[in-house]
N, C-alpha and C. Protein backbone atom coordinates (compact mmCIF):
# COMPACT_ATOMS: atom_id res chain seq x y z
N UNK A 1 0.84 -1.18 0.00
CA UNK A 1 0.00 0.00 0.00
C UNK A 1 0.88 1.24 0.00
N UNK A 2 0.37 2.47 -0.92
CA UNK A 2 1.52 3.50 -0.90
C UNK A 2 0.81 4.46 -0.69
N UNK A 3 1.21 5.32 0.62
CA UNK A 3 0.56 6.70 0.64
C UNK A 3 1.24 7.39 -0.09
N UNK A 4 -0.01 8.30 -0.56
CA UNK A 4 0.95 9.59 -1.72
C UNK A 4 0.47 11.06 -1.85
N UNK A 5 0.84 11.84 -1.92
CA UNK A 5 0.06 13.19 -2.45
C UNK A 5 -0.73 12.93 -4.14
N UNK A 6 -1.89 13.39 -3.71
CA UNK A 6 -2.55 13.24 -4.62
C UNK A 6 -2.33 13.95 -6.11
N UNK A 7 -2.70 13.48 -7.63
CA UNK A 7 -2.30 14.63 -7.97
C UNK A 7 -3.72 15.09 -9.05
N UNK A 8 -3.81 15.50 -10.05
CA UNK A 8 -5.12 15.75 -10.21
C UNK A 8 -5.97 14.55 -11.36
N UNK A 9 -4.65 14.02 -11.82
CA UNK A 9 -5.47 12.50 -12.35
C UNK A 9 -6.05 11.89 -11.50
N UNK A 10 -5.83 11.85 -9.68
CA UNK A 10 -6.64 10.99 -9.43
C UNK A 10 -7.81 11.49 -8.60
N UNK A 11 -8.42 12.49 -9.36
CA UNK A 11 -9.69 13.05 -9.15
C UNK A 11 -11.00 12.63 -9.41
N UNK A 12 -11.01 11.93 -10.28
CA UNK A 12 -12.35 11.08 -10.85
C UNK A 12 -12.45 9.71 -9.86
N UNK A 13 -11.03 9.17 -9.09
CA UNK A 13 -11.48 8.07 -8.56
C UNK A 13 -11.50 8.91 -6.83
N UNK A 14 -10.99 9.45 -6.74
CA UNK A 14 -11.58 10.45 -5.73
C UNK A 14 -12.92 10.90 -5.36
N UNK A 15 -13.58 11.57 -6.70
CA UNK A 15 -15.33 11.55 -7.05
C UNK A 15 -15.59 10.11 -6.81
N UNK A 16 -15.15 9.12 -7.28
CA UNK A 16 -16.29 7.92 -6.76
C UNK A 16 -16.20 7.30 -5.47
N UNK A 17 -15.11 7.31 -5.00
CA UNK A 17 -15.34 7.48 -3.34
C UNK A 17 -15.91 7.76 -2.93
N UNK A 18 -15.82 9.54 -3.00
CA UNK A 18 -16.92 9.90 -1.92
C UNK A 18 -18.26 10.29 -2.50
N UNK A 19 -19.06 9.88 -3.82
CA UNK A 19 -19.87 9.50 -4.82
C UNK A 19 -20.65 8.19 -3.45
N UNK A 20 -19.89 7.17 -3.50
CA UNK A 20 -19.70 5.72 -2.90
C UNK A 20 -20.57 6.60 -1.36
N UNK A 21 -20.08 7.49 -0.50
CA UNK A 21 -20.17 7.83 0.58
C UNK A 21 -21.23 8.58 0.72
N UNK A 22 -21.84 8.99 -0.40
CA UNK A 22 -23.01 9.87 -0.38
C UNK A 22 -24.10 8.84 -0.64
N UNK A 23 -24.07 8.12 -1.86
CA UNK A 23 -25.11 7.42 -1.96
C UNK A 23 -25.38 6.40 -0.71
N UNK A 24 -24.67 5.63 -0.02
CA UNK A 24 -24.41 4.39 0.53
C UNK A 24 -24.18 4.45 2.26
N UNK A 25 -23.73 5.62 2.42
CA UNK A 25 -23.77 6.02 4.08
C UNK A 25 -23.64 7.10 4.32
N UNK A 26 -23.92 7.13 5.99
CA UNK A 26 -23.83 8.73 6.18
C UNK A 26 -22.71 9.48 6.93
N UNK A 27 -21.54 9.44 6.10
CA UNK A 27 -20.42 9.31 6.27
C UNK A 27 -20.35 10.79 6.30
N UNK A 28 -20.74 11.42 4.67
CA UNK A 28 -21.10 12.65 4.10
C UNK A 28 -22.32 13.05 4.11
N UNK A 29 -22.48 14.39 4.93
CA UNK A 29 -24.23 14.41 5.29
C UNK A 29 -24.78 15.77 3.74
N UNK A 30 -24.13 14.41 2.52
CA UNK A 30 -24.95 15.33 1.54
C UNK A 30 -25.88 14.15 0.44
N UNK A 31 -26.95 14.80 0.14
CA UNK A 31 -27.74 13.99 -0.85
C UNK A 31 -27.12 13.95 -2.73
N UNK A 32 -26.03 15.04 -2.68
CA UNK A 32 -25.99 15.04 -3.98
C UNK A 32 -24.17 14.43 -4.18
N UNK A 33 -24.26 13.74 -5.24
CA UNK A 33 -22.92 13.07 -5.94
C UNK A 33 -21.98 14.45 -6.36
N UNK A 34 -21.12 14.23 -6.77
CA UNK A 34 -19.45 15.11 -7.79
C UNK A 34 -19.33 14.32 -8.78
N UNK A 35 -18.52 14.97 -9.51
CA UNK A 35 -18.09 14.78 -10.57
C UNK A 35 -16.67 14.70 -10.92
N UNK A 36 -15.63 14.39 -11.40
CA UNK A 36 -14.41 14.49 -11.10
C UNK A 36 -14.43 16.50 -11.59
N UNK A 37 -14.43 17.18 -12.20
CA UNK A 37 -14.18 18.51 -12.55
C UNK A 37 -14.49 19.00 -11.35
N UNK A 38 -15.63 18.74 -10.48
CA UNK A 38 -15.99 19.05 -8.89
C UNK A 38 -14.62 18.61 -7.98
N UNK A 39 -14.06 17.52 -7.85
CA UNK A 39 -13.03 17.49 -7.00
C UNK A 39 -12.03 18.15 -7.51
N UNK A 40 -12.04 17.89 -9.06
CA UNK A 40 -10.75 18.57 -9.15
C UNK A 40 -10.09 20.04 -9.05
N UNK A 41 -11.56 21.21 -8.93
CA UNK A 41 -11.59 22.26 -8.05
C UNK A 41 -11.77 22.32 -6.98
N UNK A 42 -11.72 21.33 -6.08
CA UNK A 42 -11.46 21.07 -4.87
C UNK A 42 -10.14 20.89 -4.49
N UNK A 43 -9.49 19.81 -5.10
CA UNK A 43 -8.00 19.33 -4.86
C UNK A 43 -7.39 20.99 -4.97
N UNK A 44 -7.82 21.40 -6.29
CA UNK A 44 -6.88 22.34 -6.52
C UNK A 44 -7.22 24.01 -5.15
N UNK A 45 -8.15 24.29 -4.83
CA UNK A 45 -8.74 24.66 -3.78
C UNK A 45 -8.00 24.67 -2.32
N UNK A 46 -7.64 22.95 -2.17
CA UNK A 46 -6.76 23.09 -0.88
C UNK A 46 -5.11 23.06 -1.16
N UNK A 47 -5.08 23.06 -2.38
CA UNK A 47 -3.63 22.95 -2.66
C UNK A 47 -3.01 24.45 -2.48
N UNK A 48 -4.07 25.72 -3.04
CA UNK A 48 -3.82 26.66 -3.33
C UNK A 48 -3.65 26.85 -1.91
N UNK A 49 -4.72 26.53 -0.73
CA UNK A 49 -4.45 26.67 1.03
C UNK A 49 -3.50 25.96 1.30
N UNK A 50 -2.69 25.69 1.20
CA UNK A 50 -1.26 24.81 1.49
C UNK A 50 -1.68 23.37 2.19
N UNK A 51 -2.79 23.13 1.35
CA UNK A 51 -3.30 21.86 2.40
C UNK A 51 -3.03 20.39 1.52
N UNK A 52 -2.83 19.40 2.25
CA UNK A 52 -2.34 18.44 1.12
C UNK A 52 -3.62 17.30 1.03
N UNK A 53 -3.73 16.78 -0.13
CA UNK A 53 -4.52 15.77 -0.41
C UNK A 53 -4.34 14.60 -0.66
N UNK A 54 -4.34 13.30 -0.09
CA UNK A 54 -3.24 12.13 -0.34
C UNK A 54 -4.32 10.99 -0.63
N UNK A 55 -3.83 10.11 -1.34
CA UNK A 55 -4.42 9.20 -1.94
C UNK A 55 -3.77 7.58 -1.27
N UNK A 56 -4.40 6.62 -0.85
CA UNK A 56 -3.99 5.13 -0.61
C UNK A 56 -3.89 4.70 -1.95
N UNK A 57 -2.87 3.99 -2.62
CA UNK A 57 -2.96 3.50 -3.85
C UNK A 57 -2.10 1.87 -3.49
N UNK A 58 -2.88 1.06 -4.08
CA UNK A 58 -2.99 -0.67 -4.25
C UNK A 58 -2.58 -0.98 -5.20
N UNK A 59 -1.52 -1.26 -6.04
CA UNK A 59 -1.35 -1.41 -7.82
C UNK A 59 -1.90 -0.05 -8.04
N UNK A 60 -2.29 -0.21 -9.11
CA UNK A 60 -2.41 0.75 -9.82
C UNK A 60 -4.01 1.60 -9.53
N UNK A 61 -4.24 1.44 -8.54
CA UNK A 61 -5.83 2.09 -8.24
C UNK A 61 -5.71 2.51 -7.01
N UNK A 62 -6.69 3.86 -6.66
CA UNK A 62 -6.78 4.29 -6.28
C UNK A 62 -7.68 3.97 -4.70
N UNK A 63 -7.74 3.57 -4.10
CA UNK A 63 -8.29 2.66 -2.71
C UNK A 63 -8.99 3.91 -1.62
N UNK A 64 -8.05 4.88 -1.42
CA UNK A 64 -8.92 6.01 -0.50
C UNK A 64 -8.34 7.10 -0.51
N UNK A 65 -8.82 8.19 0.66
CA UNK A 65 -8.11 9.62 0.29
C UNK A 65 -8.48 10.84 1.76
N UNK A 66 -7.34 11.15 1.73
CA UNK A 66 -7.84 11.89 3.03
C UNK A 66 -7.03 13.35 2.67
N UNK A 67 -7.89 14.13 3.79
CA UNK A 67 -7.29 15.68 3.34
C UNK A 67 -8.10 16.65 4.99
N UNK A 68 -7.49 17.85 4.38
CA UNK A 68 -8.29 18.54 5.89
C UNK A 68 -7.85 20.16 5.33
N UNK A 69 -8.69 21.05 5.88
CA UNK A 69 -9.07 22.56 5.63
C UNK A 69 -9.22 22.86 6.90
N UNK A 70 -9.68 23.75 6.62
CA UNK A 70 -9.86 25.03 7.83
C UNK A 70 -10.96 24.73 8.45
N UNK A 71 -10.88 24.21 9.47
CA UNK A 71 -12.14 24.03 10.29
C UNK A 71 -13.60 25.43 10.28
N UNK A 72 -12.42 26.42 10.66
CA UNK A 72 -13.51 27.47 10.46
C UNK A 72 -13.17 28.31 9.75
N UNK A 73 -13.68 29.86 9.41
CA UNK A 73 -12.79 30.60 8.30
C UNK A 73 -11.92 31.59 9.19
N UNK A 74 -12.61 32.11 10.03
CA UNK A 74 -11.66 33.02 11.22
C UNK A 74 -10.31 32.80 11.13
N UNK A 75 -9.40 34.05 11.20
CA UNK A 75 -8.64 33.97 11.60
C UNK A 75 -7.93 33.14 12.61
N UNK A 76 -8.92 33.60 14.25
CA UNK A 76 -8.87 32.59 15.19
C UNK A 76 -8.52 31.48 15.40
N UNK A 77 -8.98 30.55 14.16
CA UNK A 77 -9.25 28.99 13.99
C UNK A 77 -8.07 28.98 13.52
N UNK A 78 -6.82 29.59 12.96
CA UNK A 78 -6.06 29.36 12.19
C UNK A 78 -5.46 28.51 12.34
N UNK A 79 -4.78 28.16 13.37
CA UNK A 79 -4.34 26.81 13.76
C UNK A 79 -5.18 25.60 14.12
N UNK A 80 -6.24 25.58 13.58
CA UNK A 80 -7.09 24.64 13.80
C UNK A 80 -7.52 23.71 12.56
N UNK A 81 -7.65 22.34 12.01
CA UNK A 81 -8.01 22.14 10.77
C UNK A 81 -9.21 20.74 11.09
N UNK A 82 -9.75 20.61 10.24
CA UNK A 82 -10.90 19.65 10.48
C UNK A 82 -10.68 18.60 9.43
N UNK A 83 -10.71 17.33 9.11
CA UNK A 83 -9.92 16.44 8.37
C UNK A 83 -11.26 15.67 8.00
N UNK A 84 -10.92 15.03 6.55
CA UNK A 84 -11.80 13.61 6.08
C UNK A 84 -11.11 12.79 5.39
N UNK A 85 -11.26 11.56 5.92
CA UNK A 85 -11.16 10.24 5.44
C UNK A 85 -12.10 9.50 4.66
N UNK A 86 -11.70 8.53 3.57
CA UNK A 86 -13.07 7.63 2.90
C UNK A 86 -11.97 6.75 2.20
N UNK A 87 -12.35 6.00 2.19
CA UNK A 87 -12.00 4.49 1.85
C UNK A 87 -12.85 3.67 0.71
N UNK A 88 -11.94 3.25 -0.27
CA UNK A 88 -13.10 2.49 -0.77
C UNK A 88 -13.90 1.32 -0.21
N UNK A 89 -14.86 0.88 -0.52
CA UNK A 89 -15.79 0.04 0.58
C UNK A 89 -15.46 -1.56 0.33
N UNK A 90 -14.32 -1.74 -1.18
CA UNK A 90 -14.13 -3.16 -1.18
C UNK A 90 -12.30 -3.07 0.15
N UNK A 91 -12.10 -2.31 0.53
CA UNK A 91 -11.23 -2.47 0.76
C UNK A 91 -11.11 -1.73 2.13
N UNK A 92 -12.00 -1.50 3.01
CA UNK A 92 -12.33 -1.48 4.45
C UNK A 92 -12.01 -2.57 5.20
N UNK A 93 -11.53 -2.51 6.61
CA UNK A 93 -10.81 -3.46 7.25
C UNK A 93 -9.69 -3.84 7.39
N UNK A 94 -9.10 -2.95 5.86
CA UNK A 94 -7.28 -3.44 6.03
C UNK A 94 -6.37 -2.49 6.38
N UNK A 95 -6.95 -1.84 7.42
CA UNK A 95 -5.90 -0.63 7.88
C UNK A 95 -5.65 1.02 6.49
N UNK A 96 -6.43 0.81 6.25
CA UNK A 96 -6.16 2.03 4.97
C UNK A 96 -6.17 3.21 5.46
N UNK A 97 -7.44 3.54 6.45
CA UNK A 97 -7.78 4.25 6.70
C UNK A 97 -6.77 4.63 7.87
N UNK A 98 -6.42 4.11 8.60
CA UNK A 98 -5.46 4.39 9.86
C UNK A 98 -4.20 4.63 8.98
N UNK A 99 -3.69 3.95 8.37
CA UNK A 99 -2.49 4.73 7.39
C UNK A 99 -2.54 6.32 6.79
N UNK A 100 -3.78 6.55 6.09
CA UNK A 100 -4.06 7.17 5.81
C UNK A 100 -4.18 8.96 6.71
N UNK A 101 -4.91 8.51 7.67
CA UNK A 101 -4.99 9.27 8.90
C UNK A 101 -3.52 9.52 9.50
N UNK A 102 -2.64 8.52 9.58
CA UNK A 102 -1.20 9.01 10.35
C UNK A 102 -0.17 9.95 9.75
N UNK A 103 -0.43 9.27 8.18
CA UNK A 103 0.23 10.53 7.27
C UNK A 103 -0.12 12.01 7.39
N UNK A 104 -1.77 12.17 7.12
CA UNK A 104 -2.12 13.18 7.60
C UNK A 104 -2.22 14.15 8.43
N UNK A 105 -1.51 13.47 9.84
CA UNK A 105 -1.67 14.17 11.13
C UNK A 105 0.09 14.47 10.77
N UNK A 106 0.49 13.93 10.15
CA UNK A 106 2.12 14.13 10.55
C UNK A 106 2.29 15.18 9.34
N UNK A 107 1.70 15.63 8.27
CA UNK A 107 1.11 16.40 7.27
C UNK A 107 0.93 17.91 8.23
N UNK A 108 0.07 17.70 8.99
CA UNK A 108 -0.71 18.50 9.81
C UNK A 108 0.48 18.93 11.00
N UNK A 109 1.27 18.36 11.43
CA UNK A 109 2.05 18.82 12.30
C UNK A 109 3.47 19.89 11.66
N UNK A 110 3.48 18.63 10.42
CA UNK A 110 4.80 20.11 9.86
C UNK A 110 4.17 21.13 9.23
N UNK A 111 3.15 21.57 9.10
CA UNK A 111 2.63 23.49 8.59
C UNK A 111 2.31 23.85 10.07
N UNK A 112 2.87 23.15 10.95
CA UNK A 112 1.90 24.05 12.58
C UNK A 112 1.17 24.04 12.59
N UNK A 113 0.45 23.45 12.37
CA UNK A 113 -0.92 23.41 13.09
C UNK A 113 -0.96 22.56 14.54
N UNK A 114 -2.15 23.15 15.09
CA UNK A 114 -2.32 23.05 16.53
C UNK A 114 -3.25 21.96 16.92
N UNK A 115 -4.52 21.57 16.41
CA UNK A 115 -5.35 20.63 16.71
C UNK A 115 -5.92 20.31 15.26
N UNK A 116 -6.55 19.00 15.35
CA UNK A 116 -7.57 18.23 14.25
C UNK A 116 -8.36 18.06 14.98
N UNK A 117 -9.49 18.45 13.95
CA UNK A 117 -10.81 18.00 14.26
C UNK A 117 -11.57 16.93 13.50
N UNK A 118 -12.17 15.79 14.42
CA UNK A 118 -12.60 14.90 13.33
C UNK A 118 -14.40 15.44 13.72
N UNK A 119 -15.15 15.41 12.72
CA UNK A 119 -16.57 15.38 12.46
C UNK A 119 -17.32 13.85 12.84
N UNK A 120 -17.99 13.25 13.38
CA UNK A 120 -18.17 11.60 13.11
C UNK A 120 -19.48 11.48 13.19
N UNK A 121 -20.32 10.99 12.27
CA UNK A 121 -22.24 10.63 12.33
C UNK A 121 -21.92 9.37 13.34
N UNK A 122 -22.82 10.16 14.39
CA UNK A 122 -22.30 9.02 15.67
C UNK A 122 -22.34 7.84 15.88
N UNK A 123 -22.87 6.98 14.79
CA UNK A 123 -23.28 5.25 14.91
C UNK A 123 -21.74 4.74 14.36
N UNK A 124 -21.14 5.88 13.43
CA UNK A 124 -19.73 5.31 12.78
C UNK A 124 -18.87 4.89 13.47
N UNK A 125 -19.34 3.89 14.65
CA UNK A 125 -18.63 3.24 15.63
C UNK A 125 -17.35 2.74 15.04
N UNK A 126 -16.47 2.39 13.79
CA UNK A 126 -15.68 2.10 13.53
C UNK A 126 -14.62 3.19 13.50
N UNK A 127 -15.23 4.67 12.95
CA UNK A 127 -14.35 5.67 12.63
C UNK A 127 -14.02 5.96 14.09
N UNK A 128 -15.05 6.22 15.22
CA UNK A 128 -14.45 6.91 16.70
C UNK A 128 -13.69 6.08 16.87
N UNK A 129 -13.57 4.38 17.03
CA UNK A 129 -12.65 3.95 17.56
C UNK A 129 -11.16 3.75 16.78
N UNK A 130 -11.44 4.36 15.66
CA UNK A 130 -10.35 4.66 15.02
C UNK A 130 -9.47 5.71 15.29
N UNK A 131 -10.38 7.21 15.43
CA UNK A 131 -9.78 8.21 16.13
C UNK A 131 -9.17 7.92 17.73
N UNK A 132 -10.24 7.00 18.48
CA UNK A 132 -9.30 7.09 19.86
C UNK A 132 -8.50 6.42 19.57
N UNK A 133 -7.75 5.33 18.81
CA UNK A 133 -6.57 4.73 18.43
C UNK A 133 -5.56 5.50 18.53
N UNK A 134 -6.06 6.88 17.52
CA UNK A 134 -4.99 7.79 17.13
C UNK A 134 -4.86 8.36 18.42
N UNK A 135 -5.49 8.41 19.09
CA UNK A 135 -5.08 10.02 20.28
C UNK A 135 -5.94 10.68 20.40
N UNK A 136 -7.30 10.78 19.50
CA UNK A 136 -8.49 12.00 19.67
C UNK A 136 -8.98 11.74 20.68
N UNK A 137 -9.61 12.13 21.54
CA UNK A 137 -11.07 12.37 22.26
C UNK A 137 -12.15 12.99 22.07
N UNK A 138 -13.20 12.40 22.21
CA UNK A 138 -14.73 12.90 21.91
C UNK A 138 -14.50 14.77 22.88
N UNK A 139 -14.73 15.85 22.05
CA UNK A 139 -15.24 16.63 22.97
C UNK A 139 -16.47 17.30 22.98
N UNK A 140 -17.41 16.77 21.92
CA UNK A 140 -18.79 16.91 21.91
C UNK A 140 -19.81 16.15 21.32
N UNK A 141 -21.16 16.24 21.71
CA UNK A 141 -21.94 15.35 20.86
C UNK A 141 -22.99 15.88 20.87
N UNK A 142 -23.25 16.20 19.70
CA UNK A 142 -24.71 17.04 19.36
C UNK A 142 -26.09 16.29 18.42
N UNK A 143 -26.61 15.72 19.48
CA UNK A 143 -28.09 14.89 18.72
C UNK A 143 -28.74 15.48 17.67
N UNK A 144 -28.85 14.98 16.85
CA UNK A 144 -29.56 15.41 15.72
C UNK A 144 -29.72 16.28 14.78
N UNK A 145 -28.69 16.73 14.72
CA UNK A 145 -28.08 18.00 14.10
C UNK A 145 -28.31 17.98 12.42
N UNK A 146 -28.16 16.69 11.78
CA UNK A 146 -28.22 16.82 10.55
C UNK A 146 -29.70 15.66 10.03
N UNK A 147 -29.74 15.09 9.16
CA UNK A 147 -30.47 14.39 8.65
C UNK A 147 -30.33 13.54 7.18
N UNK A 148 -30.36 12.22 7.42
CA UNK A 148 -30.13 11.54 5.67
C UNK A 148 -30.64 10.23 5.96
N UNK A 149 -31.11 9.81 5.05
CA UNK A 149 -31.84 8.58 4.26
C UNK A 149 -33.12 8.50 5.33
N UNK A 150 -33.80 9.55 5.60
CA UNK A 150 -35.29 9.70 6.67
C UNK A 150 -34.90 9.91 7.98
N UNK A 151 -34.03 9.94 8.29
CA UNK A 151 -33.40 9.46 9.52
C UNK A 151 -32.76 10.90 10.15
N UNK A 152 -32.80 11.57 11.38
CA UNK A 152 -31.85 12.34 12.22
C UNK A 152 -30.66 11.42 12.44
N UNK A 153 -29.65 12.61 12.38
CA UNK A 153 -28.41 12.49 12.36
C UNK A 153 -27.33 13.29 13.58
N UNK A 154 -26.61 12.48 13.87
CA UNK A 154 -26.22 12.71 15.71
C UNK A 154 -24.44 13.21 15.18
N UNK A 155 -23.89 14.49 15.73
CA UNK A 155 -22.65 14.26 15.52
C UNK A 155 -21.95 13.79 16.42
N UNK A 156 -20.87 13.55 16.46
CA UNK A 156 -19.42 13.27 17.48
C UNK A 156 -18.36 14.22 16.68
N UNK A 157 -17.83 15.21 17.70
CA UNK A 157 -16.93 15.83 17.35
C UNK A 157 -15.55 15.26 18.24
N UNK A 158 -14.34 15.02 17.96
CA UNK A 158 -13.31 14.60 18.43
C UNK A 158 -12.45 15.48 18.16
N UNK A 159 -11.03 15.74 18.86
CA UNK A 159 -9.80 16.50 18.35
C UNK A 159 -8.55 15.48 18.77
N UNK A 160 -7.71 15.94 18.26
CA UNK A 160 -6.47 15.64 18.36
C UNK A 160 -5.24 16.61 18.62
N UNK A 161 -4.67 17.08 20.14
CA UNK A 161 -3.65 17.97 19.92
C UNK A 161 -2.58 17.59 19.16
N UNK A 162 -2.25 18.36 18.55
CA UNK A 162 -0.53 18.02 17.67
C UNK A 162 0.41 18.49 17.96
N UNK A 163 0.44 19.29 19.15
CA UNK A 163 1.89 19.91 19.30
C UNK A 163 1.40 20.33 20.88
N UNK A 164 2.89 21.05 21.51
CA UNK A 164 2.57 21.22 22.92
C UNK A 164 2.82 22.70 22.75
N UNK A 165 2.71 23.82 22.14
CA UNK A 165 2.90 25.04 21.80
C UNK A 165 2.26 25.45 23.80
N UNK A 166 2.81 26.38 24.00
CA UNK A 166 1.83 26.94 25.40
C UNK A 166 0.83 28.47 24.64
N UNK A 167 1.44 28.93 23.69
CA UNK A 167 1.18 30.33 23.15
C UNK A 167 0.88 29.87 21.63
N UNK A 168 0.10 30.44 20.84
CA UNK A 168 -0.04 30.65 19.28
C UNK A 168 0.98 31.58 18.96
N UNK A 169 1.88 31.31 17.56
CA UNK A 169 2.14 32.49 17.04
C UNK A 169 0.58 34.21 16.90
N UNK A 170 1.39 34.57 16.50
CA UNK A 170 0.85 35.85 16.45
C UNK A 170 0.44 36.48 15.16
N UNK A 171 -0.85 37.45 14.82
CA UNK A 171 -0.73 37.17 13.20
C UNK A 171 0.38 38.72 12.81
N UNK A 172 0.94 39.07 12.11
CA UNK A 172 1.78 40.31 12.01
C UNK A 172 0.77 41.67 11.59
């Protein structure tokens, strides 16, 4: 398995991932699919934010993909980023996703940043115990906040500190 920075060929198998995550669970609390031209102003989107986008690749295909932005837009938040993972669904169970996630946090530690935030639809009993693997802790849980396939939708918010800073830089 090879983690990699993504590059914009693999945008269309990117779209069917999380295509895969919209139709099929509520991983992504949206009703509508992408297109690869949709991610691929996305990829290019966080690239332009110095944010990186990395791909799990198996042979020659594309298996999953994780990335993370700005949690909020504030200034404030600046050291703060909020992250997603997705996996393809034939290939869940074999650690992809935890690979995936470690690169990322270690991604996340060399631009300084200060904490990750993971988002989790709270039944995704596999993803929290994935995050407490890593180090996150739950620090909120808000019932019913969203809604998909008829159903209310519960979040779990988790973080992860990444560094022991006592002070933020400062903005100039």
């Amino acid at each position: 398995m090879l983690i990699r920075h993504a590059g914009a060929e693999d945008c269309a198998a990117i779209a069917d991932i999380f295509n895969y995550a919209v139709l099929h669970t509520a991983a992504i609390w949206s009703d509508s699919t992408v297109d690869a031209e949709n991610r691929l102003a996305w990829f290019y989107q966080r690239g332009n934010a110095g944010y990186p986008v990395l791909v799990a690749q198996d042979g020659d295909k594309v298996v999953g993909y994780a990335s993370f932005g700005d949690w909020r837009a504030f200034d404030g938040f600046r050291h703060t980023v909020e992250h997603s993972v997705y996996v393809h669904p034939e290939h869940h169970g074999k650690g992809i996703g935890r690979l995936l996630m470690e690169q990322l946090i270690a991604e996340a530690r060399k631009i300084g940043k200060h904490v990750m935030v993971a988002g989790i639809e709270s039944q995704n009993a596999a993803s929290v115990a994935l995050h407490h693997k890593l180090g996150f802790t739950i620090t909120a849980q808000m019932p019913q906040v969203g809604t998909k396939f008829g159903r209310w939708l519960d979040l779990t918010f988790m973080q992860l500190q990444l560094d022991t800073r006592s002070e933020p830089d400062r903005l100039s």
